[in-house]
C-alpha atoms as a PDB file:
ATOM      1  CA  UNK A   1     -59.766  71.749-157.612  1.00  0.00           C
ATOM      2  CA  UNK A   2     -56.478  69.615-158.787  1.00  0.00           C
ATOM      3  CA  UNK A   3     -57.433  70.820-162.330  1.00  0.00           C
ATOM      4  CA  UNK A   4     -56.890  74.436-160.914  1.00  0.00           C
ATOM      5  CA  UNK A   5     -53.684  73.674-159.102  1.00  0.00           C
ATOM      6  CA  UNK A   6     -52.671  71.995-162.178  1.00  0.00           C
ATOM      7  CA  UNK A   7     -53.182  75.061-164.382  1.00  0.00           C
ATOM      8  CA  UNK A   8     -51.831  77.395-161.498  1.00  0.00           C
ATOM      9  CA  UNK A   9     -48.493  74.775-161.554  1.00  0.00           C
ATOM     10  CA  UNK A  10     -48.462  74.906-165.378  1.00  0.00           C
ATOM     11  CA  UNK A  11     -49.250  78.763-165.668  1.00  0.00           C
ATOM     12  CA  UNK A  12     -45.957  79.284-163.154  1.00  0.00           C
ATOM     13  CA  UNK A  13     -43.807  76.738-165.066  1.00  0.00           C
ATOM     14  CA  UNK A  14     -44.069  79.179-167.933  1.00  0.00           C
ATOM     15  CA  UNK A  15     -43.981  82.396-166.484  1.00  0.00           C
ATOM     16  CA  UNK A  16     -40.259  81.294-165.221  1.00  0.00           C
ATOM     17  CA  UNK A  17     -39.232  79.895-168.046  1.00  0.00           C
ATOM     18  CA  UNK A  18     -40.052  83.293-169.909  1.00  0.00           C
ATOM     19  CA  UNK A  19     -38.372  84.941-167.970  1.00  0.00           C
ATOM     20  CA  UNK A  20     -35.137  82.361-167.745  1.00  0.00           C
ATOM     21  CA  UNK A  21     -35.167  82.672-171.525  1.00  0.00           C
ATOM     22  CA  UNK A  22     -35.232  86.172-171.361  1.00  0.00           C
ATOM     23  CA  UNK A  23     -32.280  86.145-169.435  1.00  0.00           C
ATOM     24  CA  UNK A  24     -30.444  83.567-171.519  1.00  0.00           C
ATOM     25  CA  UNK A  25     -31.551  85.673-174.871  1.00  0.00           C
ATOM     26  CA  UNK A  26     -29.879  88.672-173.512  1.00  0.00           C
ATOM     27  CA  UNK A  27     -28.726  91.082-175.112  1.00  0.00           C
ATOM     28  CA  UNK A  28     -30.751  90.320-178.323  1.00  0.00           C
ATOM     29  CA  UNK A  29     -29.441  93.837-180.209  1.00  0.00           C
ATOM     30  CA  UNK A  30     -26.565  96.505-178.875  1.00  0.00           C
ATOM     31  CA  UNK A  31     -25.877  97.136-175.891  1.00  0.00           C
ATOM     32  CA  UNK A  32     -25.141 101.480-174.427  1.00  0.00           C
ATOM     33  CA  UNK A  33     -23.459 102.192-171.510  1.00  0.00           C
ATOM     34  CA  UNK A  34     -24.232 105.780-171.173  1.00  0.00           C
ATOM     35  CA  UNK A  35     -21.099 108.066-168.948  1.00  0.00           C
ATOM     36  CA  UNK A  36     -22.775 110.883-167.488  1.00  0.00           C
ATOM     37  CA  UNK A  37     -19.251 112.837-167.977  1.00  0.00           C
ATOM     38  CA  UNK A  38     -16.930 113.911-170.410  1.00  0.00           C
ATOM     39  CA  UNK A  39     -14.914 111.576-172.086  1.00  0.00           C
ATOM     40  CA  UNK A  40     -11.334 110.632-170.927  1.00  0.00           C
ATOM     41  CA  UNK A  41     -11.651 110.550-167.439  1.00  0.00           C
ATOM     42  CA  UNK A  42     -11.207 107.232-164.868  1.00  0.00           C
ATOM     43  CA  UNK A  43     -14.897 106.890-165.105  1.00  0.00           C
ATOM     44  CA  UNK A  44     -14.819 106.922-169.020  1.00  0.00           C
ATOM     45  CA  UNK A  45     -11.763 104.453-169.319  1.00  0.00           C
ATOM     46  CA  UNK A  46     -13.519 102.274-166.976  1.00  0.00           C
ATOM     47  CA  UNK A  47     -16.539 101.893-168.832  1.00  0.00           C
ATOM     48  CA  UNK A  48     -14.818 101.733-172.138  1.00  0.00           C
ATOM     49  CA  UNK A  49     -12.480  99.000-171.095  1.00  0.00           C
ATOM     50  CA  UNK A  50     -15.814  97.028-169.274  1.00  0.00           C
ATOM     51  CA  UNK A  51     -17.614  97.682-172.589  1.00  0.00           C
ATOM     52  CA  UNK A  52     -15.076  95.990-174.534  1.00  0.00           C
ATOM     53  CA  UNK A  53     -15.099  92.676-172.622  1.00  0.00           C
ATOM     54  CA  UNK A  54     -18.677  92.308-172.458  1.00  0.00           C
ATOM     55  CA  UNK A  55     -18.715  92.995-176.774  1.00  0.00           C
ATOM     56  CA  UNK A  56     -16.681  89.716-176.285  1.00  0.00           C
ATOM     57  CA  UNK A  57     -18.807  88.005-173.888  1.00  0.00           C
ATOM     58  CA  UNK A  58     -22.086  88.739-175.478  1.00  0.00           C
ATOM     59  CA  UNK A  59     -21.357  88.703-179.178  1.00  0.00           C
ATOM     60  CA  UNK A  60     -22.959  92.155-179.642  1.00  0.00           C
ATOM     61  CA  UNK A  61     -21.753  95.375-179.787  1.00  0.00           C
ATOM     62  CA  UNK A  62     -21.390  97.095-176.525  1.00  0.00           C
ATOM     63  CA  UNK A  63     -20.710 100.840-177.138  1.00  0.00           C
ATOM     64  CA  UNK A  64     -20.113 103.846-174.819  1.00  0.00           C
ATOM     65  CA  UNK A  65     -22.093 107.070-174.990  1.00  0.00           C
ATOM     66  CA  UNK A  66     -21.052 109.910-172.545  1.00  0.00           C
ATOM     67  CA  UNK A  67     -23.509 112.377-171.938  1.00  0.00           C
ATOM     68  CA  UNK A  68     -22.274 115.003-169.913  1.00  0.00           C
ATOM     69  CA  UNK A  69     -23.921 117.994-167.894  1.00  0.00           C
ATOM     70  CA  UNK A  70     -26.135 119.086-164.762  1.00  0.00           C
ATOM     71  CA  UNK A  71     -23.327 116.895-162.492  1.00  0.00           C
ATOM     72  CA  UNK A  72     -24.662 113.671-164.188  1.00  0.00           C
ATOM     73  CA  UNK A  73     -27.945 114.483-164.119  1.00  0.00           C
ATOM     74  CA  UNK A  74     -28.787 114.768-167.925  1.00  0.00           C
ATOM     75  CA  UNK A  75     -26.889 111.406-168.630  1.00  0.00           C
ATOM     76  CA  UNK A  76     -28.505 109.888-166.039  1.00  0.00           C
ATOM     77  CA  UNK A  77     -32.385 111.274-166.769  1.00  0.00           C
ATOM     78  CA  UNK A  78     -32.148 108.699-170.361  1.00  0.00           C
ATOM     79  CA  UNK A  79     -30.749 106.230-168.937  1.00  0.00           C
ATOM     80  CA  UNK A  80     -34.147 106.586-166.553  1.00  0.00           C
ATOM     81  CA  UNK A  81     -36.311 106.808-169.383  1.00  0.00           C
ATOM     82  CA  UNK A  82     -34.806 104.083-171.489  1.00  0.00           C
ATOM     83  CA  UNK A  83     -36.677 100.897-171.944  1.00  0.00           C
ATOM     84  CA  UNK A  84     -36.082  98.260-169.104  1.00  0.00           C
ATOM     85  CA  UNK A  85     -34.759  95.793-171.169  1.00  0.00           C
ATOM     86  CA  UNK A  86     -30.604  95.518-170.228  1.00  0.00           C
ATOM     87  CA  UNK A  87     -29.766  97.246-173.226  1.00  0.00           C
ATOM     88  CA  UNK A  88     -29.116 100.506-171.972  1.00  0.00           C
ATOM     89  CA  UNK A  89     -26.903 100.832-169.332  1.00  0.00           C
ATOM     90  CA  UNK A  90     -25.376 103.393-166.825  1.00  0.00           C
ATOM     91  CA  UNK A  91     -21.856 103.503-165.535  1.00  0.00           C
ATOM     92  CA  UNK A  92     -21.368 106.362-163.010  1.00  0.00           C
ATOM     93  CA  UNK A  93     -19.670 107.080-159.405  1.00  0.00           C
ATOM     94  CA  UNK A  94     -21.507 107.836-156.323  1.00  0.00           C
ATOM     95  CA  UNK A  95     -22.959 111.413-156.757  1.00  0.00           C
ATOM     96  CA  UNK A  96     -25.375 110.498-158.994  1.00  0.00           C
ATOM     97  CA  UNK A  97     -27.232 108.382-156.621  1.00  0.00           C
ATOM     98  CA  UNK A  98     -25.958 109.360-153.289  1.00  0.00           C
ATOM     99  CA  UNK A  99     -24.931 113.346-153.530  1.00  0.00           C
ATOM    100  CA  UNK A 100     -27.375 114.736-155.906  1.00  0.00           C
ATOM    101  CA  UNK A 101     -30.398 114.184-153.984  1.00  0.00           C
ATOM    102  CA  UNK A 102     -29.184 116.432-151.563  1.00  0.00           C
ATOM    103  CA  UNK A 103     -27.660 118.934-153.371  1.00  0.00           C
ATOM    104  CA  UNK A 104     -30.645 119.555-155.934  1.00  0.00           C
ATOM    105  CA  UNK A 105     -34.217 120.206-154.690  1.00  0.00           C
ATOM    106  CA  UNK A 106     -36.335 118.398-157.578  1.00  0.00           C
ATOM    107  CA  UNK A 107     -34.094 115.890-159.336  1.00  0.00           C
ATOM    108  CA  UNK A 108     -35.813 114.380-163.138  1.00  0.00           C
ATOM    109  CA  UNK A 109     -35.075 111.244-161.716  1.00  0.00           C
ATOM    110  CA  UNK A 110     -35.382 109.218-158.537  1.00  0.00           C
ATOM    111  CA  UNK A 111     -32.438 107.995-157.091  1.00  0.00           C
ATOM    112  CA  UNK A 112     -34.214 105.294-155.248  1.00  0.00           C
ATOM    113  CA  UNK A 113     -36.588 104.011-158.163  1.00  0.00           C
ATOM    114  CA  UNK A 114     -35.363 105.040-161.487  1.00  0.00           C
ATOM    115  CA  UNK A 115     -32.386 103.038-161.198  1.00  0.00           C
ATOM    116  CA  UNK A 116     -31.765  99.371-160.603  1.00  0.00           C
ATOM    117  CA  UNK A 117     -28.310  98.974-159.229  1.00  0.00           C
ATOM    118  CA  UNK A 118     -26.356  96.373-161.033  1.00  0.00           C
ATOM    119  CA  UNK A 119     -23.052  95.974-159.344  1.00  0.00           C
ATOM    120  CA  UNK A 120     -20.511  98.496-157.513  1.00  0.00           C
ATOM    121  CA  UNK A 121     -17.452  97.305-159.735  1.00  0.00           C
ATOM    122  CA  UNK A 122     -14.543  99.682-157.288  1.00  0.00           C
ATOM    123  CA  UNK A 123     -13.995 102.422-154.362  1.00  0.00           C
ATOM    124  CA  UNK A 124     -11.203 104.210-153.593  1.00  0.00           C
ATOM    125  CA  UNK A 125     -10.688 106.495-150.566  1.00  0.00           C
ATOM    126  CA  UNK A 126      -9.430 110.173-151.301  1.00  0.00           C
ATOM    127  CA  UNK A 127      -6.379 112.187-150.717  1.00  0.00           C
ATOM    128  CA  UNK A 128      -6.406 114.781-148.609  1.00  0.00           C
ATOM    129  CA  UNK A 129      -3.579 116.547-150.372  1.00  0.00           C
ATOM    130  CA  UNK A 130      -1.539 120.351-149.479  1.00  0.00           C
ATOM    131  CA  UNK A 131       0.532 122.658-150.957  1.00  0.00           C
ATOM    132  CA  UNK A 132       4.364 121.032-150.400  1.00  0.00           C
ATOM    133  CA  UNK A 133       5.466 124.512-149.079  1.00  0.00           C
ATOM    134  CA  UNK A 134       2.565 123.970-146.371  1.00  0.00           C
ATOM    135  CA  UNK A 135       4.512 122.458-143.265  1.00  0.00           C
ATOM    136  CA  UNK A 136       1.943 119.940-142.393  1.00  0.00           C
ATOM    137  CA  UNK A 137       2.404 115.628-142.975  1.00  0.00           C
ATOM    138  CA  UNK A 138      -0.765 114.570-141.659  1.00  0.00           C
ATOM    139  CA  UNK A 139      -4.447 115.501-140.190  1.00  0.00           C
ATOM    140  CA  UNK A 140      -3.762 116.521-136.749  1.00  0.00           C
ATOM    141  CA  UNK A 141      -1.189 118.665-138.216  1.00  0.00           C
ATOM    142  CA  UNK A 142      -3.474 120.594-139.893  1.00  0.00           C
ATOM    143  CA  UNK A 143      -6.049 121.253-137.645  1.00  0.00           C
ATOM    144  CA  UNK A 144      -3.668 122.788-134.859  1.00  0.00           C
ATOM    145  CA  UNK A 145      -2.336 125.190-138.056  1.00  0.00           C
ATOM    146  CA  UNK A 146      -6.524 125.748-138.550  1.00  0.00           C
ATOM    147  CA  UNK A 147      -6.254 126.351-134.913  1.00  0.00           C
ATOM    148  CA  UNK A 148      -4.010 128.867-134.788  1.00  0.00           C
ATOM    149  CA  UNK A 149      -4.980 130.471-137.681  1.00  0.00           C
ATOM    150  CA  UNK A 150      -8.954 130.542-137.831  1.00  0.00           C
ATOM    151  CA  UNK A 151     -10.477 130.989-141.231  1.00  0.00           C
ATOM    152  CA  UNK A 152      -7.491 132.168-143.324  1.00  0.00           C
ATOM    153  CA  UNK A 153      -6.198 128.576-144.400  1.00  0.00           C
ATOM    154  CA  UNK A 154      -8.125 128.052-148.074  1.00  0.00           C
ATOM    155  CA  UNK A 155      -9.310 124.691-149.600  1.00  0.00           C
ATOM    156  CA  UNK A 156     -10.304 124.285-153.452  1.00  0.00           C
ATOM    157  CA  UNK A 157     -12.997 122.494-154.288  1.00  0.00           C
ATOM    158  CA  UNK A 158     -15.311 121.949-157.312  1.00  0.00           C
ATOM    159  CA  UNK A 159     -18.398 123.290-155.264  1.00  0.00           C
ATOM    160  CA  UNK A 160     -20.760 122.720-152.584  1.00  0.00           C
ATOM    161  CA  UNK A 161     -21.655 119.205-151.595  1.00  0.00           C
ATOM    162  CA  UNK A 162     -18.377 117.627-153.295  1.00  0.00           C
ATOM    163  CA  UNK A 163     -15.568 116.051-151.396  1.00  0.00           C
ATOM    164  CA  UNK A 164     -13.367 118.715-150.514  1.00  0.00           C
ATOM    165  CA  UNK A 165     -16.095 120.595-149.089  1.00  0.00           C
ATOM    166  CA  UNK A 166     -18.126 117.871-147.154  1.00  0.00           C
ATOM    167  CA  UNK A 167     -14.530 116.158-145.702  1.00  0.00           C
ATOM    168  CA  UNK A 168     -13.364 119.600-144.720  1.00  0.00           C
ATOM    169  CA  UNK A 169     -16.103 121.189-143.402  1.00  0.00           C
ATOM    170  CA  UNK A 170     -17.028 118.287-141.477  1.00  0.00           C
ATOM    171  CA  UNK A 171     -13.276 118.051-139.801  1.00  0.00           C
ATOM    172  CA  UNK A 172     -13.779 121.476-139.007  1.00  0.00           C
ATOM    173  CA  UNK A 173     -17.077 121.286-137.184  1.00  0.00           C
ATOM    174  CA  UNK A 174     -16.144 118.728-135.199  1.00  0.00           C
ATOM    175  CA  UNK A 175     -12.697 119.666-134.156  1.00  0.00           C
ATOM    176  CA  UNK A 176     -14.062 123.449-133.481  1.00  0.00           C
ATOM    177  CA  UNK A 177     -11.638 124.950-136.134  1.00  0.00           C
ATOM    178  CA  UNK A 178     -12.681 126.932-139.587  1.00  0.00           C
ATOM    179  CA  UNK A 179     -11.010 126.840-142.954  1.00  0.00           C
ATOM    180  CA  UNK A 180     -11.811 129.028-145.828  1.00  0.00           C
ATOM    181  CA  UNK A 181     -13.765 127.758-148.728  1.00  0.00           C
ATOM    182  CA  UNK A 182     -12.697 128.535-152.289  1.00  0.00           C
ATOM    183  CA  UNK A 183     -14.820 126.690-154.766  1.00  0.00           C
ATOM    184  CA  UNK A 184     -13.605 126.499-158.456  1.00  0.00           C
ATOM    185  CA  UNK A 185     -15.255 125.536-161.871  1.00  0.00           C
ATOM    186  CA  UNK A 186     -13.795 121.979-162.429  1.00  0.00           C
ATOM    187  CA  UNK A 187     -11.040 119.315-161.343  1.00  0.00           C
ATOM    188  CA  UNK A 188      -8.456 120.074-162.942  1.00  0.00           C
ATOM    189  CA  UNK A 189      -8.145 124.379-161.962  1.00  0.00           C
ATOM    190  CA  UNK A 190      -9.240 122.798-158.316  1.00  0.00           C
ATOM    191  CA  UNK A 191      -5.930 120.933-158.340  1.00  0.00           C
ATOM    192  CA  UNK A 192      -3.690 123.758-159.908  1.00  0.00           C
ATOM    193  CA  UNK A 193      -5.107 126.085-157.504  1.00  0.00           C
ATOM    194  CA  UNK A 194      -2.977 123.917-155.110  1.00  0.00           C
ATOM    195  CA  UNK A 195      -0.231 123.066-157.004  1.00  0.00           C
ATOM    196  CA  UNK A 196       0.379 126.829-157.946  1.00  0.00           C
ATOM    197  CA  UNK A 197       0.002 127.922-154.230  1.00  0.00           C
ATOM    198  CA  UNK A 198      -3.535 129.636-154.715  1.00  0.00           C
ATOM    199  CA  UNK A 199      -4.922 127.136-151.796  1.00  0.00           C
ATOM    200  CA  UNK A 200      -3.220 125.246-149.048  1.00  0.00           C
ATOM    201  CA  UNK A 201      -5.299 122.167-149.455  1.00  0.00           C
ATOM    202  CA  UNK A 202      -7.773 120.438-151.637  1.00  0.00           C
ATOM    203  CA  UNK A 203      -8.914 116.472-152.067  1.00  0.00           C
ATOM    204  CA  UNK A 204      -8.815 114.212-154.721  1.00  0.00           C
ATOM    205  CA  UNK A 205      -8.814 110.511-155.704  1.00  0.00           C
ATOM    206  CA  UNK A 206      -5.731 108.385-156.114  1.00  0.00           C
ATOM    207  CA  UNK A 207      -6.874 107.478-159.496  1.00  0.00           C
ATOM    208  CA  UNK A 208      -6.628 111.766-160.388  1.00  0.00           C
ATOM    209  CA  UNK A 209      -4.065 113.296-158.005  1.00  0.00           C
ATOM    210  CA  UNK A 210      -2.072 110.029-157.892  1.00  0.00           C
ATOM    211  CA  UNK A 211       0.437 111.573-160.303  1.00  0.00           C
ATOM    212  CA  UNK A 212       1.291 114.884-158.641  1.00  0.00           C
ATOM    213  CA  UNK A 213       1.593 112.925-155.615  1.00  0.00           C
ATOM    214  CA  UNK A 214       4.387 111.201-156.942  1.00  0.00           C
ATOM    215  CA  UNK A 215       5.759 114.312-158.692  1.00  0.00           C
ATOM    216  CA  UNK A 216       6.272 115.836-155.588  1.00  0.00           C
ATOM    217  CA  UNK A 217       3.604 118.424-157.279  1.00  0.00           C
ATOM    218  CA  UNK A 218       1.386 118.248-153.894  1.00  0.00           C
ATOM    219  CA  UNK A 219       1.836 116.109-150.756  1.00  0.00           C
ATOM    220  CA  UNK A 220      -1.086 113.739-149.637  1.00  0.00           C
ATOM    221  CA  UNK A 221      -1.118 113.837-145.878  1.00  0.00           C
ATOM    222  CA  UNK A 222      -4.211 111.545-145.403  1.00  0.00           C
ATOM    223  CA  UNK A 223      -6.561 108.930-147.116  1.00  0.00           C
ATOM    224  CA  UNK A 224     -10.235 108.741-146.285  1.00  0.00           C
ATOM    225  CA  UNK A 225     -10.642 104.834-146.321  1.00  0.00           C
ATOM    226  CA  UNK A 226     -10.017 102.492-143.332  1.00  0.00           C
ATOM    227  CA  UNK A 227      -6.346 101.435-145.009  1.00  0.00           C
ATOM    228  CA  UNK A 228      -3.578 102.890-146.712  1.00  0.00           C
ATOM    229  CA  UNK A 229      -3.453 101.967-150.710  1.00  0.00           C
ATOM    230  CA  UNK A 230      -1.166  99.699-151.613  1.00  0.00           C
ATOM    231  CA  UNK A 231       0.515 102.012-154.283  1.00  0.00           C
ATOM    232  CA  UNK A 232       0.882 105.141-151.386  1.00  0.00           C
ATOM    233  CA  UNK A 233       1.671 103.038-148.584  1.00  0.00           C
ATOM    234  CA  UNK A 234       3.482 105.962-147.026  1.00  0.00           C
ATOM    235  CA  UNK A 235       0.346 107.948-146.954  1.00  0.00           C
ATOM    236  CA  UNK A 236      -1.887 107.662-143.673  1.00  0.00           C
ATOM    237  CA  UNK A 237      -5.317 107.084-143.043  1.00  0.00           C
ATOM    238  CA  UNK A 238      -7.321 110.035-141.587  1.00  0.00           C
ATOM    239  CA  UNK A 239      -8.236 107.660-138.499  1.00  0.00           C
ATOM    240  CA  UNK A 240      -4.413 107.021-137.677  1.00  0.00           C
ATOM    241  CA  UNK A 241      -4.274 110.676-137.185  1.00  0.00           C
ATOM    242  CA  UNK A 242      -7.120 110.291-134.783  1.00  0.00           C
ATOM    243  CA  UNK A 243     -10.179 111.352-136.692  1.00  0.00           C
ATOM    244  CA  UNK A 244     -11.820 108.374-137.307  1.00  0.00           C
ATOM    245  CA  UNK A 245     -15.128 109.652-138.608  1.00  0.00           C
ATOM    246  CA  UNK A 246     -13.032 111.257-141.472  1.00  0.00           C
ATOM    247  CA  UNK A 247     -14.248 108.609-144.094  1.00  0.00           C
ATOM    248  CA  UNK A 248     -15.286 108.858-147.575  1.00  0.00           C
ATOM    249  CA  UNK A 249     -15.319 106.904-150.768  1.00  0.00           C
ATOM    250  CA  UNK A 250     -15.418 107.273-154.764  1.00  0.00           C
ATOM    251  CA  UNK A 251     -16.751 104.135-156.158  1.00  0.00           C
ATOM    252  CA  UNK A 252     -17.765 103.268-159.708  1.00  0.00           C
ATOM    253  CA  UNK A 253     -21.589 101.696-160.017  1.00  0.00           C
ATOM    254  CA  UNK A 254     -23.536  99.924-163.037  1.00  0.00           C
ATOM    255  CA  UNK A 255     -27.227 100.900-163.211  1.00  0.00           C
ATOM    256  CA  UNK A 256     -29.530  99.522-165.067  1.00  0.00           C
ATOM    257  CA  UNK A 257     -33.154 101.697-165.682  1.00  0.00           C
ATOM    258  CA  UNK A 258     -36.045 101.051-163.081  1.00  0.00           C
ATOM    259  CA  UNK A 259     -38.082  97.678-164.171  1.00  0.00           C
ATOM    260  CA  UNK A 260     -35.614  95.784-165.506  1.00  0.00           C
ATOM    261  CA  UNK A 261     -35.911  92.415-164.750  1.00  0.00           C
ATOM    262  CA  UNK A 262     -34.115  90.660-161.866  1.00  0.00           C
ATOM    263  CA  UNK A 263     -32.873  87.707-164.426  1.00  0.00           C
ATOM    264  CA  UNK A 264     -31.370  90.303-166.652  1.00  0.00           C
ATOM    265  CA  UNK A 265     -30.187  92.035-163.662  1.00  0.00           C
ATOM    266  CA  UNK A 266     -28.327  89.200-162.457  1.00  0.00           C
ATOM    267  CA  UNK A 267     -27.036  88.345-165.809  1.00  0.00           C
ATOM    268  CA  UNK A 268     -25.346  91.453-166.533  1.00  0.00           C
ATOM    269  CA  UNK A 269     -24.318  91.261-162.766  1.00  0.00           C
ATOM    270  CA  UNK A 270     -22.730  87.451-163.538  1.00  0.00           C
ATOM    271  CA  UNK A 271     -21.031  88.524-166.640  1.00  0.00           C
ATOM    272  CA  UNK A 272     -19.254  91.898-165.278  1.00  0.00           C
ATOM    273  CA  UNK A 273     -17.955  90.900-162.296  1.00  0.00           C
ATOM    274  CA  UNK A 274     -16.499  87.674-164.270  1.00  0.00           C
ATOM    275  CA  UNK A 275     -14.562  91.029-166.015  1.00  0.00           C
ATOM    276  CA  UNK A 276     -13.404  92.425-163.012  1.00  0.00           C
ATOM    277  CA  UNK A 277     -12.501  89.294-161.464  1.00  0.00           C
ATOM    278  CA  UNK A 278      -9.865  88.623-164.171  1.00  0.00           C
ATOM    279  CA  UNK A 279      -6.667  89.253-162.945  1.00  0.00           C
ATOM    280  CA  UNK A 280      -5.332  90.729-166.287  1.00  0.00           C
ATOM    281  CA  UNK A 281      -7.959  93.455-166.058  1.00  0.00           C
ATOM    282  CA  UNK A 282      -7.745  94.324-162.234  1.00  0.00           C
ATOM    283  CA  UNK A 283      -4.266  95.325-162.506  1.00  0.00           C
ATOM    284  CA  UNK A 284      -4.484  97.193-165.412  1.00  0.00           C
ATOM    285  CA  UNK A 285      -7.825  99.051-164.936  1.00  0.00           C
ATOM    286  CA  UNK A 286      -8.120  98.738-161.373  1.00  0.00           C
ATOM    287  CA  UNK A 287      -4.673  98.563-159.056  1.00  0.00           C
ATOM    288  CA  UNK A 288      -3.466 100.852-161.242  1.00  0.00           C
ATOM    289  CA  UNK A 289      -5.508 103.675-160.236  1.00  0.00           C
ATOM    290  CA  UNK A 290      -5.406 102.706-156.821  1.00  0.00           C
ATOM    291  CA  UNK A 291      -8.472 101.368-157.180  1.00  0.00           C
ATOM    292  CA  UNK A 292     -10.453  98.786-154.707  1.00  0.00           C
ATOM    293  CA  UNK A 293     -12.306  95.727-156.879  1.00  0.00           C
ATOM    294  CA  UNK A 294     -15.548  95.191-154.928  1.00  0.00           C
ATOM    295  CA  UNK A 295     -18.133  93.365-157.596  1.00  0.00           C
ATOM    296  CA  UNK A 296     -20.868  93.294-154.893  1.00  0.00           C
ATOM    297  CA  UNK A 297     -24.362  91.480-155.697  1.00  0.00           C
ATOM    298  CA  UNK A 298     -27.077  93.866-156.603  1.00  0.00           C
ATOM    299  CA  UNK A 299     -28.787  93.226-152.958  1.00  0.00           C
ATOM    300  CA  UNK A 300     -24.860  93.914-151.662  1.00  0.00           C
ATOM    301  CA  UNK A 301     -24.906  97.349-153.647  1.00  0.00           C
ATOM    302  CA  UNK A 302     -28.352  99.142-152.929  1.00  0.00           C
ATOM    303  CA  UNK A 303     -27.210  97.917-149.053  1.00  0.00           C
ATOM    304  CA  UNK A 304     -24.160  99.779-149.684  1.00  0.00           C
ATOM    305  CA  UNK A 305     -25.720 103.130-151.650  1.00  0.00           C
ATOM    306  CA  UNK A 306     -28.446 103.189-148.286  1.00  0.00           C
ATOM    307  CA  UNK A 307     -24.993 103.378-145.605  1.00  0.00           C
ATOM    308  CA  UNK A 308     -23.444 105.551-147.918  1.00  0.00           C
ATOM    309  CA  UNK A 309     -27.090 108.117-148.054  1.00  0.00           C
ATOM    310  CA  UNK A 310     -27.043 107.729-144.532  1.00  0.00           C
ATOM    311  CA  UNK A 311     -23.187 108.886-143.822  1.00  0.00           C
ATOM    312  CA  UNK A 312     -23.274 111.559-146.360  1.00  0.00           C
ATOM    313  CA  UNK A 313     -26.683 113.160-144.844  1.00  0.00           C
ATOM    314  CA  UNK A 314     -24.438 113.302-141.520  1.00  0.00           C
ATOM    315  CA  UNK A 315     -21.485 115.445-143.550  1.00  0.00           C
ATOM    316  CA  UNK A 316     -24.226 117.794-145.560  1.00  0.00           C
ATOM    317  CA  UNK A 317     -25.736 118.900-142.501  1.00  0.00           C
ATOM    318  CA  UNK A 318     -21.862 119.808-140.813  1.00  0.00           C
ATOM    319  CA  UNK A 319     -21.091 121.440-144.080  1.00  0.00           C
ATOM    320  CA  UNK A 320     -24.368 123.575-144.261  1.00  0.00           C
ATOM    321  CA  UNK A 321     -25.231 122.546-147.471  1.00  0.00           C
ATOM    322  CA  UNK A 322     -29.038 123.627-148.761  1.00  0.00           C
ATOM    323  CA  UNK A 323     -30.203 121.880-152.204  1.00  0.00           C
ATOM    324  CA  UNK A 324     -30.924 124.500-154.873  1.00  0.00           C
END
C-alpha cells in the first residue's frame, strides 16, 4: 500500500511539474492574435498595440492576423480549430460570444466551449447620439417626441441584433412608444445617415462617434453605462434620465481555443494585464478612446460573458429578434 501512495505522490509530482514547465516554456514559436474584423478599427489598434508588448515580453514574435466576415464568425471558427497550445489567439468584442448565438441559428463554433476566455482587457458604454437639428438633450426627451409622434422618428443601425436596434427597441417596448427602424450595411453609412439628416438617431461607442461628438457633427444625449466617461462628462447616463434598465456595453475580450491549458491560460492572463496595467499604455490605448481598463481573471470574465448572455436574451426578445 505505501509503495502505491508513493507512486500515486510521485506520478502527481510530475504531472504538475509538466504542466508548470509548460507554462514557463510558453510561447515556444510565434504567437497569432487573429481580429475577426477589418483592419484599422479600435479593435484592430488594440490588438496590434497588445501584440507589440507581449513580442517584448515573450521574446517571440507576436503578429496580428485579421480575418474578417460572417460578423466574426469566420475569424473566430480558426481560432476554434487551432491547436490548444497559447499560440493562437483571439482578440474580439462581445458579439462574438454573447450576440451571435442569438442572432444565427447553427453557429461553426460554440460560444460556450470552443473558446477559453483569457481576460476582458476594456468596456465602454455607448452613445446614444441624434441629429443636432433634433431638439432633444437627453432620454426622456426623446421618448415624449416618440410619443407624440409614433413610428415616424428613424434610427440607423448596422442590422438586427446590434446596439442600436436592441437599446432602441427595448426603450420602446417598455416605455409603450415605437420608433422606425432603418438598418444600413456598415458603421460608418450608419453614422452619416445621422450626420446628413437621413435618421434622427443612431448609437455608437465613444471610441467611434467620440469625434463627431466633439465636432458638433451629432449630439450624444445619453451613455449606456452606470457613469458618465470621463472625456464626455457633460453627457448623461440613460438611468439619470430615468431608464435605468437602459444598459449596455462594448468590451474587448482575449480568447484562447477550447483545451488550452489553465497554466497557459493564466500565463497569457499574467502577462496581458501586466500590459494594460501600465500606465503609459492605458492612456494612450485605453482613456483615449474612452475606454474602461477591466483586466478581469479568466473565472472573473466567463462570470461576466454569462450576466452579459443573460441581459442581452432580455433585449432580443423586446426587440423581436429571430436567429437566421
Amino acid at each position: 500500500m505505501m509503495t502505491m501512495l508513493r507512486s500515486g505522490t510521485l506520478l502527481t509530482a510530475c504531472l504538475l511539474f509538466t504542466v508548470s514547465a509548460l507554462a514557463q516554456s510558453f510561447p515556444s514559436q510565434a504567437v497569432r492574435i487573429v481580429v475577426p474584423y477589418a483592419a484599422g478599427g479600435s479593435t484592430d489598434t488594440l490588438a496590434r498595440a497588445l501584440a507589440k508588448e507581449l513580442g517584448t515580453s515573450w521574446g517571440q514574435p507576436v503578429v496580428v492576423e485579421n480575418i474578417s466576415g460572417a460578423d466574426s464568425v469566420i475569424g473566430t471558427s480558426r481560432v476554434a480549430g487551432a491547436a490548444p497550445d497559447g499560440h493562437t489567439l483571439l482578440l474580439t468584442i462581445d458579439p462574438t460570444v454573447v450576440g451571435n448565438r442569438f442572432l444565427f441559428k447553427k453557429l461553426p463554433y460554440d460560444p460556450d466551449k470552443s473558446l477559453v476566455p483569457i481576460t476582458m482587457l476594456a468596456r465602454s458604454g455607448i452613445f446614444v447620439v441624434v441629429n443636432p437639428s433634433v431638439p432633444v438633450h437627453n432620454l426622456r426627451e426623446l421618448v415624449e417626441m416618440a410619443r407624440r409622434s409614433p413610428g415616424k422618428i428613424a434610427y440607423s443601425s448596422v442590422g438586427r441584433g446590434t446596439s442600436a436596434h436592441l437599446i432602441l427597441e427595448t426603450l420602446a417596448k417598455r416605455e409603450g412608444v415605437s420608433f422606425l427602424h432603418i438598418p444600413y450595411k456598415g458603421v460608418a453609412p450608419a453614422t452619416t445617415a445621422v450626420v446628413a439628416g437621413e435618421v434622427s438617431i443612431s448609437t455608437g461607442s465613444p471610441a467611434a462617434n467620440g469625434a463627431m461628438v466633439k465636432a458638433g457633427r451629432v449630439r450624444a444625449i445619453a451613455i449606456t453605462a452606470p457613469q458618465r466617461t470621463k472625456l464626455f462628462p457633460d453627457v448623461p447616463t440613460a438611468a439619470e434620465a430615468g431608464y435605468p434598465y437602459v444598459v449596455s456595453w462594448i468590451w474587448f475580450g482575449l480568447f484562447a481555443p477550447g483545451g488550452t491549458s489553465p497554466q497557459v491560460v493564466d500565463r497569457i492572463y499574467r502577462d496581458s494585464t501586466a500590459i494594460l496595467k501600465q500606465p503609459e499604455f492605458t492612456e494612450k490605448y485605453l482613456t483615449a478612446f474612452s475606454l474602461d481598463r477591466v483586466a478581469n481573471s479568466p473565472s472573473e470574465f466567463a462570470e461576466a460573458i454569462r450576466t452579459h448572455v443573460a441581459e442581452m436574451g432580455e433585449m432580443i426578445k423586446a426587440a423581436g429578434v429571430q436567429p437566421e
